[in-house]
C-alpha atoms as a PDB file:
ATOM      1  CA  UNK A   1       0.000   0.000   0.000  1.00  0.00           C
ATOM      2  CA  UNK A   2       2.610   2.889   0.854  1.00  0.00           C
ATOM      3  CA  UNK A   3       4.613   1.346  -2.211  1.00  0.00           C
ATOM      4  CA  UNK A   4       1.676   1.845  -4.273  1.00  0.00           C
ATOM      5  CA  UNK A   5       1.096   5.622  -3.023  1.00  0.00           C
ATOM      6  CA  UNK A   6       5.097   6.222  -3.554  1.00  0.00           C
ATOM      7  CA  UNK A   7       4.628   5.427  -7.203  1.00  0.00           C
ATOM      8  CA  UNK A   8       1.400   7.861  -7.718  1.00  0.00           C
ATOM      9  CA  UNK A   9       2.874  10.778  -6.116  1.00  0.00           C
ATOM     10  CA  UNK A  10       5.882  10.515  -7.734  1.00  0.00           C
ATOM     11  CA  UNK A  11       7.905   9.612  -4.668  1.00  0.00           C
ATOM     12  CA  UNK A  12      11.126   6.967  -5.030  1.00  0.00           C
ATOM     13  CA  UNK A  13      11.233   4.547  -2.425  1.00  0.00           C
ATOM     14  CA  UNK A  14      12.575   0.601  -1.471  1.00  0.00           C
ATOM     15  CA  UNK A  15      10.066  -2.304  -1.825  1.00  0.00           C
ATOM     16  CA  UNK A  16       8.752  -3.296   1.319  1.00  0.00           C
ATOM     17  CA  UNK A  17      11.252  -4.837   3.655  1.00  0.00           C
ATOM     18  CA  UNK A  18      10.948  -6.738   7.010  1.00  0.00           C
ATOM     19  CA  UNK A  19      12.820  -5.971  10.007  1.00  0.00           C
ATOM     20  CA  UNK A  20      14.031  -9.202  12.353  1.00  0.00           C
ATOM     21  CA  UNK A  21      13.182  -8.188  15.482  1.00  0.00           C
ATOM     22  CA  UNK A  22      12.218 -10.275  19.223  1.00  0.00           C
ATOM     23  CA  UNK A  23       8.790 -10.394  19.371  1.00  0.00           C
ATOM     24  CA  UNK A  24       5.596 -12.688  18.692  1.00  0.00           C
ATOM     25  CA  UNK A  25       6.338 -12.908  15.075  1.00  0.00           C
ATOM     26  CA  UNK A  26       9.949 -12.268  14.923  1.00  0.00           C
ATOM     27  CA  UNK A  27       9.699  -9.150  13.107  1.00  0.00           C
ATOM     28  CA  UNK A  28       8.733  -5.515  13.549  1.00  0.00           C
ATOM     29  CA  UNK A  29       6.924  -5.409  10.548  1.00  0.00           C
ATOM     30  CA  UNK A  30       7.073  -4.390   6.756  1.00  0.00           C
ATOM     31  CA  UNK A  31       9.382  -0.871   5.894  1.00  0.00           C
ATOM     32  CA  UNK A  32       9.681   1.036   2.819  1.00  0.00           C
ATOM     33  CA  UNK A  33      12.445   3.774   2.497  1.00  0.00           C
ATOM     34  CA  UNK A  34      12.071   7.108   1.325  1.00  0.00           C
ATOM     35  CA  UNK A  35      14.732   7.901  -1.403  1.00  0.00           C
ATOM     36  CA  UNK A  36      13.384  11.137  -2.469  1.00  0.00           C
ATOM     37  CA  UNK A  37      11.565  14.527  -0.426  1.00  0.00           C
ATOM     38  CA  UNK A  38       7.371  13.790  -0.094  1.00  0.00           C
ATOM     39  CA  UNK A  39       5.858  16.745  -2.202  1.00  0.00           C
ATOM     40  CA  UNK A  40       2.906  17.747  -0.306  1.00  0.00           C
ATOM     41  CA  UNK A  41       0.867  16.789   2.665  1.00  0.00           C
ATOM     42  CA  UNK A  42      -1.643  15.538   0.626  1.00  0.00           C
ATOM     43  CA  UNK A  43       0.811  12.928  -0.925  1.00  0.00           C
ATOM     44  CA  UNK A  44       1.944  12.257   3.152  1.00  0.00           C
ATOM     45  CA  UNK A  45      -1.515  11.453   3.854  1.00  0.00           C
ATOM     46  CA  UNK A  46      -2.092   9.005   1.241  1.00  0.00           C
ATOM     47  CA  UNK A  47       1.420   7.140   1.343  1.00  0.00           C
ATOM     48  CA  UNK A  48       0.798   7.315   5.512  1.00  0.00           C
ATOM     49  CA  UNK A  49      -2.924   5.587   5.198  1.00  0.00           C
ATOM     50  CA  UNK A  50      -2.378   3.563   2.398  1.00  0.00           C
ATOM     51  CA  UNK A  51      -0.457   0.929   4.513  1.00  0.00           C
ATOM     52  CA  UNK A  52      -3.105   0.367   7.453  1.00  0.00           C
ATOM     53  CA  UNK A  53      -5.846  -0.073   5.016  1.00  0.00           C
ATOM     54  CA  UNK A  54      -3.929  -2.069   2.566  1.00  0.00           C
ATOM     55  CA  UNK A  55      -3.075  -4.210   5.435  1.00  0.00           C
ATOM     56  CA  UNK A  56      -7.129  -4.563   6.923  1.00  0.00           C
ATOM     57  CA  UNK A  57      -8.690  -5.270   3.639  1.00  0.00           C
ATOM     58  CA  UNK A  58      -6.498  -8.781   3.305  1.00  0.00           C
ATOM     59  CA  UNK A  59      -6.874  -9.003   7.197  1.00  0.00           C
ATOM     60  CA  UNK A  60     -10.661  -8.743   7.550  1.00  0.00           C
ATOM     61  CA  UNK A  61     -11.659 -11.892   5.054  1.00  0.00           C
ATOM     62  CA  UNK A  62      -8.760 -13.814   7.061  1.00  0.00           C
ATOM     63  CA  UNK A  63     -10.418 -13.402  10.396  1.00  0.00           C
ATOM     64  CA  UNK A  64     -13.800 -14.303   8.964  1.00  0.00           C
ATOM     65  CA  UNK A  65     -12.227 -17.575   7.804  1.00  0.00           C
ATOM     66  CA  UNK A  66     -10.465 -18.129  11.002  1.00  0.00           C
ATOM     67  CA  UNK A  67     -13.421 -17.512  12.744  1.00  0.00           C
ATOM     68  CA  UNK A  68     -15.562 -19.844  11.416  1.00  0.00           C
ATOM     69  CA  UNK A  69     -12.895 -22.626  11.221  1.00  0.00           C
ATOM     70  CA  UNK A  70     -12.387 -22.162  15.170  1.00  0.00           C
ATOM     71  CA  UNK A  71     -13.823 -24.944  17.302  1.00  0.00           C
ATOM     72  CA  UNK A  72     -15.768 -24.315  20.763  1.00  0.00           C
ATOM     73  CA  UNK A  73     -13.105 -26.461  23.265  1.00  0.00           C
ATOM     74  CA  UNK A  74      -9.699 -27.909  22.736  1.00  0.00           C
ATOM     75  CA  UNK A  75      -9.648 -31.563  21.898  1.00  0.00           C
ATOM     76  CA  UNK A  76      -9.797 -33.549  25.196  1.00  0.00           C
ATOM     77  CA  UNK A  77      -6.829 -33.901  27.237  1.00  0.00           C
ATOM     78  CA  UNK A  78      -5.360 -31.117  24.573  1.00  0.00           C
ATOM     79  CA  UNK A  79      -3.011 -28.803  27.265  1.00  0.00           C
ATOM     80  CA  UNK A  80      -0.222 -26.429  25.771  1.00  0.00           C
ATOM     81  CA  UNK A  81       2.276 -25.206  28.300  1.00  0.00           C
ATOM     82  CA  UNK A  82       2.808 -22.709  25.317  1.00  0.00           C
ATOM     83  CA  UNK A  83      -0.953 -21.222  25.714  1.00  0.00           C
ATOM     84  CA  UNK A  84      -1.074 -17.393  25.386  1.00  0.00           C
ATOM     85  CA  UNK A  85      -3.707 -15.055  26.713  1.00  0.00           C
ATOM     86  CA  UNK A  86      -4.640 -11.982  24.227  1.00  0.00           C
ATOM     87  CA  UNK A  87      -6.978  -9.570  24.332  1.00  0.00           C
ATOM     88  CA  UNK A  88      -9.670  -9.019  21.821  1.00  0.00           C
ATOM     89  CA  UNK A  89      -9.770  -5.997  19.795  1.00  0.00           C
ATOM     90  CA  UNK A  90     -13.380  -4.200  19.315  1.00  0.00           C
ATOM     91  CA  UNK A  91     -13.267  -4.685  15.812  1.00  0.00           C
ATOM     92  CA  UNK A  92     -12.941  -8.653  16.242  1.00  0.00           C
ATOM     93  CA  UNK A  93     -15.777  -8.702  18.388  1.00  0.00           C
ATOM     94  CA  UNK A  94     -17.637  -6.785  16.453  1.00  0.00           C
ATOM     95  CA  UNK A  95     -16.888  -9.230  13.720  1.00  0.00           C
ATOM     96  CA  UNK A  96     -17.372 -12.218  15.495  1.00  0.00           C
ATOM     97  CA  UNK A  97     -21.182 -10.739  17.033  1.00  0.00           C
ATOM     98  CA  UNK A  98     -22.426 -10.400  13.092  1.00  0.00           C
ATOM     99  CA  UNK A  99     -20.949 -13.721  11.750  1.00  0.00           C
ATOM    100  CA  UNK A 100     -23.217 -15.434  14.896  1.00  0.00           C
ATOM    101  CA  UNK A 101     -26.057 -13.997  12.904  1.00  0.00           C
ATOM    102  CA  UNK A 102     -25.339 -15.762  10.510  1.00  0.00           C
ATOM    103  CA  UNK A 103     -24.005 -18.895  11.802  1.00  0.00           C
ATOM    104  CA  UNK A 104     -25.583 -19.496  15.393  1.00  0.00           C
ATOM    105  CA  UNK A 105     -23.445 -22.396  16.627  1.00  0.00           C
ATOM    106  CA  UNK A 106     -20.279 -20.351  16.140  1.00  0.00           C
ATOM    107  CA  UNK A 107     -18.312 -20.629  19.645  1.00  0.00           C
ATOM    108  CA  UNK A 108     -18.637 -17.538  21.946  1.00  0.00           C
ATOM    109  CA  UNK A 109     -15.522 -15.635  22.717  1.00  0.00           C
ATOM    110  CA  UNK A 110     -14.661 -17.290  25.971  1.00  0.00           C
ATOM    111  CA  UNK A 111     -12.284 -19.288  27.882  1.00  0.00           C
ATOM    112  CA  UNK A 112     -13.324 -21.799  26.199  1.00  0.00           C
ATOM    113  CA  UNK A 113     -12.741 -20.633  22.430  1.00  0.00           C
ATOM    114  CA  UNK A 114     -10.176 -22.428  20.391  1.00  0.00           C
ATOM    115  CA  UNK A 115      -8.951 -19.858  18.010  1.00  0.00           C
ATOM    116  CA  UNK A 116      -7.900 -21.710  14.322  1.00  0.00           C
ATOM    117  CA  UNK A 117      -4.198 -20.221  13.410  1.00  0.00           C
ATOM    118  CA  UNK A 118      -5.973 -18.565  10.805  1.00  0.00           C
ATOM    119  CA  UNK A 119      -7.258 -16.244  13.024  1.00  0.00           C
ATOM    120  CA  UNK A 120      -3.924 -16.127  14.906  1.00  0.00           C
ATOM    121  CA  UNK A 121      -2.984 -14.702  11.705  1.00  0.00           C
ATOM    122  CA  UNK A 122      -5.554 -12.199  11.721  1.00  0.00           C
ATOM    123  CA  UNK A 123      -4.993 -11.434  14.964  1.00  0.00           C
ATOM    124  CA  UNK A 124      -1.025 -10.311  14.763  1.00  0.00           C
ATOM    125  CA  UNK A 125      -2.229  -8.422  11.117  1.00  0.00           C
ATOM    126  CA  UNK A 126      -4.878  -6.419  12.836  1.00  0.00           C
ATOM    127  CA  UNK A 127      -2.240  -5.519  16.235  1.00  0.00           C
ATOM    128  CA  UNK A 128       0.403  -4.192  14.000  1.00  0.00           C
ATOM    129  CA  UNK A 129      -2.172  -2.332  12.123  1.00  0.00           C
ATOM    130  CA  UNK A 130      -3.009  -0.845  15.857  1.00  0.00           C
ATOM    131  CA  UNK A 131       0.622   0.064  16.871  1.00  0.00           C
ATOM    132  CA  UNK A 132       0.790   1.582  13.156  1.00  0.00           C
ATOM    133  CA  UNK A 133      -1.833   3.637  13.626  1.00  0.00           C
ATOM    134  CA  UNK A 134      -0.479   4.960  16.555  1.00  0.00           C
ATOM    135  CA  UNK A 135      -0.334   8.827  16.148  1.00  0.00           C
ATOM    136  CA  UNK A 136       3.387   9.629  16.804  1.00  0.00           C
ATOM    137  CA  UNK A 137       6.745   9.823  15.594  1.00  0.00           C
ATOM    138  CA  UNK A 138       6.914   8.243  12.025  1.00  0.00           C
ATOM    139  CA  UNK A 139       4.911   5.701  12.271  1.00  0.00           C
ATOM    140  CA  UNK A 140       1.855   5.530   9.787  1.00  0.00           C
ATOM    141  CA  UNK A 141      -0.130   7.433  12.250  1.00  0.00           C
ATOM    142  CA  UNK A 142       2.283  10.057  12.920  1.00  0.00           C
ATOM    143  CA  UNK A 143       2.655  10.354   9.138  1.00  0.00           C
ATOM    144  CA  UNK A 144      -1.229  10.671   9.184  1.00  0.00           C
ATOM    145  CA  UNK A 145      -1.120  13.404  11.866  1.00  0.00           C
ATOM    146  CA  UNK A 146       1.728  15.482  11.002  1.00  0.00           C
ATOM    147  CA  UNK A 147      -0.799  15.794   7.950  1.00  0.00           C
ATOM    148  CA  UNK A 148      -3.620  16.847   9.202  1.00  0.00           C
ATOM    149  CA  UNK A 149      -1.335  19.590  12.111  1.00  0.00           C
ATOM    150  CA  UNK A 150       2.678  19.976  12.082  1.00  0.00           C
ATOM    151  CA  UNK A 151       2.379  21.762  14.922  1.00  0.00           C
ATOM    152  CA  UNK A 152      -0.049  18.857  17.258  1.00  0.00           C
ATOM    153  CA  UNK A 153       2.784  16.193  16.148  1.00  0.00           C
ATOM    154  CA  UNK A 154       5.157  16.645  18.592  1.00  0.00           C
ATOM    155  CA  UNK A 155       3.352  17.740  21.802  1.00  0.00           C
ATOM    156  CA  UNK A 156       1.246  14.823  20.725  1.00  0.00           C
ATOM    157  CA  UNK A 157       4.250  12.267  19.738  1.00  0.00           C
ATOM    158  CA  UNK A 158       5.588  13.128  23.537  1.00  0.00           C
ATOM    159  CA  UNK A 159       2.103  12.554  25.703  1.00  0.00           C
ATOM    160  CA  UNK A 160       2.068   9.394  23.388  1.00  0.00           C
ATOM    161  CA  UNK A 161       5.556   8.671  24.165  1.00  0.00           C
ATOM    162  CA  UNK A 162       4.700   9.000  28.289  1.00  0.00           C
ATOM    163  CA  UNK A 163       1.571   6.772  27.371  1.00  0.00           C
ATOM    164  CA  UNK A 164       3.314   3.997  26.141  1.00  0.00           C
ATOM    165  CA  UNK A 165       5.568   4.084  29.018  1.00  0.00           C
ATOM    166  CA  UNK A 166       2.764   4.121  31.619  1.00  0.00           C
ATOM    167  CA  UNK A 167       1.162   1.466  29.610  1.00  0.00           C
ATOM    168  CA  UNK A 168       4.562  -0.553  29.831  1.00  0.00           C
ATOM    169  CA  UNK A 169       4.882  -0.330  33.069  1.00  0.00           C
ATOM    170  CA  UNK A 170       1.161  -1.372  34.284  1.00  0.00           C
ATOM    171  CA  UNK A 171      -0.465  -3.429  31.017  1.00  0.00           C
ATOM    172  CA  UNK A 172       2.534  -4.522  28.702  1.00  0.00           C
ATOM    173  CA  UNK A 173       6.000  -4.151  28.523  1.00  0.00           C
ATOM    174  CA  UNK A 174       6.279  -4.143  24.755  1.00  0.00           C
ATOM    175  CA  UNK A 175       4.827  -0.647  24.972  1.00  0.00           C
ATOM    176  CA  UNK A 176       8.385   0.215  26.400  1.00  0.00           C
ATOM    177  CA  UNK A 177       9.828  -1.074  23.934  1.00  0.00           C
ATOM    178  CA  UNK A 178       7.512   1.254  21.231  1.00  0.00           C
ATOM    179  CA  UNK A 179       7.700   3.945  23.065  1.00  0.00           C
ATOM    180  CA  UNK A 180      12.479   3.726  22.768  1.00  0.00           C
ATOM    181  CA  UNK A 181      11.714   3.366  19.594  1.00  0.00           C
ATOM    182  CA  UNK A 182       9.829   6.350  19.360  1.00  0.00           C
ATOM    183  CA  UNK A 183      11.969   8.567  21.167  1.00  0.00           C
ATOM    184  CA  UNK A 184      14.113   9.871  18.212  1.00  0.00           C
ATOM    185  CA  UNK A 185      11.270  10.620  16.118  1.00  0.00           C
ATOM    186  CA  UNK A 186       9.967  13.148  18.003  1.00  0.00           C
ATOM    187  CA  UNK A 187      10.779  15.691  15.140  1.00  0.00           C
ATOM    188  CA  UNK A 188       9.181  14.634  12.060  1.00  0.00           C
ATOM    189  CA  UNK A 189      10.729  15.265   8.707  1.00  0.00           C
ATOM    190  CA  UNK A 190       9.453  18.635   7.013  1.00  0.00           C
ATOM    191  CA  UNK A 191       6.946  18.489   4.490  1.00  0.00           C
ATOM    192  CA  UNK A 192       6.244  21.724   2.627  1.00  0.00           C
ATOM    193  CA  UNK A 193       2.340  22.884   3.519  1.00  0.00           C
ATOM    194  CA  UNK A 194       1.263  23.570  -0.013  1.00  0.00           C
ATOM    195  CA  UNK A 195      -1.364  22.851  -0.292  1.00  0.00           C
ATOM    196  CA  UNK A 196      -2.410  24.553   2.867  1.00  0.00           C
ATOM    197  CA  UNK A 197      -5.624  22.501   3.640  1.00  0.00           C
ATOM    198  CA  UNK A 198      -6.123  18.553   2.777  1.00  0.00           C
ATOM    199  CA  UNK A 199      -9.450  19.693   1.651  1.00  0.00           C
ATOM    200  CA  UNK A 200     -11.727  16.214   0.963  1.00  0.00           C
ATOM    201  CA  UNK A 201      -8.563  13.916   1.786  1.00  0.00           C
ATOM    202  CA  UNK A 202      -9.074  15.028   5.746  1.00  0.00           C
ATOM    203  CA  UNK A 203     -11.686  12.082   6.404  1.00  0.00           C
ATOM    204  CA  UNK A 204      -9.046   9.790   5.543  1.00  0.00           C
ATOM    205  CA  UNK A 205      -7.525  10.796   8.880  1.00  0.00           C
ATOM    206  CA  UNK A 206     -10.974  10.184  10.245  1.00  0.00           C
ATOM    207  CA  UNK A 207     -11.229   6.763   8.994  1.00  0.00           C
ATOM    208  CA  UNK A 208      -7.541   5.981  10.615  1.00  0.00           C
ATOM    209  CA  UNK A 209      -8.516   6.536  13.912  1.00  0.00           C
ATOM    210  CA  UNK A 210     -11.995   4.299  13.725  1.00  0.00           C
ATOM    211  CA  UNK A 211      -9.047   1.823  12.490  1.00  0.00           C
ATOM    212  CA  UNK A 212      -6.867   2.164  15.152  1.00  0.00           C
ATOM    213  CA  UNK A 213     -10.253   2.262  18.197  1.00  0.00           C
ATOM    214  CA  UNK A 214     -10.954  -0.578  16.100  1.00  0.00           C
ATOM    215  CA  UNK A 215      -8.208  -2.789  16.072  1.00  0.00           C
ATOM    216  CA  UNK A 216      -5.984  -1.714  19.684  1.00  0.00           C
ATOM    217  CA  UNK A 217      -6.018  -3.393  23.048  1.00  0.00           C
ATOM    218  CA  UNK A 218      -4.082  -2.161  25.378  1.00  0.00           C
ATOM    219  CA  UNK A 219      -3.654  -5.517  26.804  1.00  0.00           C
ATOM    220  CA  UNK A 220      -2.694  -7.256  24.255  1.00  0.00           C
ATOM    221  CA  UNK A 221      -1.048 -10.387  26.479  1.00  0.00           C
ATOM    222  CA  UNK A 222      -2.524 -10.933  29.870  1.00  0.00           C
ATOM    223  CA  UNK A 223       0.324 -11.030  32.755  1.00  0.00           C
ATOM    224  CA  UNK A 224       2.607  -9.346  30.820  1.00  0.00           C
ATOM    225  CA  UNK A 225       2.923  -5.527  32.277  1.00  0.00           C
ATOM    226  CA  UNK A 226       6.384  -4.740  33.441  1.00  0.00           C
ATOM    227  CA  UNK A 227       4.966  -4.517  37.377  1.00  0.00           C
ATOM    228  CA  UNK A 228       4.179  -8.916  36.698  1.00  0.00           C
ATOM    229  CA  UNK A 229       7.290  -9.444  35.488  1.00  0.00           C
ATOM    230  CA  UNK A 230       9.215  -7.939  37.708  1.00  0.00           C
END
């Protein structure tokens, strides 16, 4: 998606490229590199957005699938010392309440839900659309902001910043680790302001944060705030 933006505003940049990192899925997610200056906010906007929805219109007909293919219990005697405890984000719930319209003996969303590793899948593709969408630094959603006000990004990129420390600290320590790796973006790369208003490309920024209330938990994994661990 922010490939496909590059190319129709003009902008050079890298095919997508994953960095290795230490976490669920052994990776921080999908990169592209800027090689040349973004032309307008407009063009910021799209190439910022572009990614996150990309990303949730392959997501969304993978949790349907993995949805129905999940089973009520574990098989009997089934126990995995490897089980993890997540969170559900709204948007899977919501999901989840309209396919039981259709398909009644679809398993509630309880301890006793068996989730198929399809929707493992979909579960990891909507969280890193959430910490995308988070509006700071350069991440898609500080892209997205810087947009819409150069001057809210970085009084906003630093309360987020203290958020994800809090967060860290009482909910999940990974939101430490976002919020380091936030810390030298504070100052966003200029982007001239011509044109001066987005004009009819401003509700994109609207649909990015239904996106993100849609998609974050700030639990993701139960038991795992920096407070339990230590």
């Amino acid at each position: 998606g922010h490939y496909v933006a590059c190319r129709f505003h003009g902008v050079r940049s890298s095919l997508p490229w994953v960095l290795p990192a230490p976490t669920l899925i052994g990776t921080f997610g999908a990169f592209i590199r800027l090689r040349s200056r973004v032309p307008s906010r407009t063009a910021l906007m799209d190439i910022g957005v572009s990614g996150p929805l990309a990303g949730i219109i392959v997501t969304l007909p993978v949790a349907v699938a993995g949805l129905l293919l999940s089973r009520p219990v574990a098989p009997t005697g089934f126990h995995s010392a490897a089980s993890i405890s997540v969170s559900v984000p709204l948007g899977l719930s919501i999901l989840h309440g309209i396919l039981r319209l259709v398909d009644p003996s679809l398993p509630p969303l309880d301890g006793a839900f068996n989730p198929h590793p399809i929707l493992v899948a979909a579960w990891i593709g909507l969280f890193i659309t959430s910490v995308n969408l988070i509006p700071a630094g350069q991440l898609d959603g500080g892209h997205i902001l810087y947009a819409l006000s150069p001057r809210a990004h970085r009084w906003i990129t630093s309360a987020v910043i203290f958020l994800l420390f809090f967060a860290g600290t009482m909910l999940w320590v990974g939101w430490l680790v976002w919020g380091c790796f936030l810390l030298p973006s504070l100052r966003h790369p200029s982007v001239p302001r011509v044109p001066a208003q987005l004009g009819r490309r401003a509700w994109l920024a609207v649909v990015a944060l239904a996106l993100l209330l849609l998609t974050i938990t700030a639990e993701p994994f139960a038991g795992g705030s920096l407070m339990n661990l230590l």
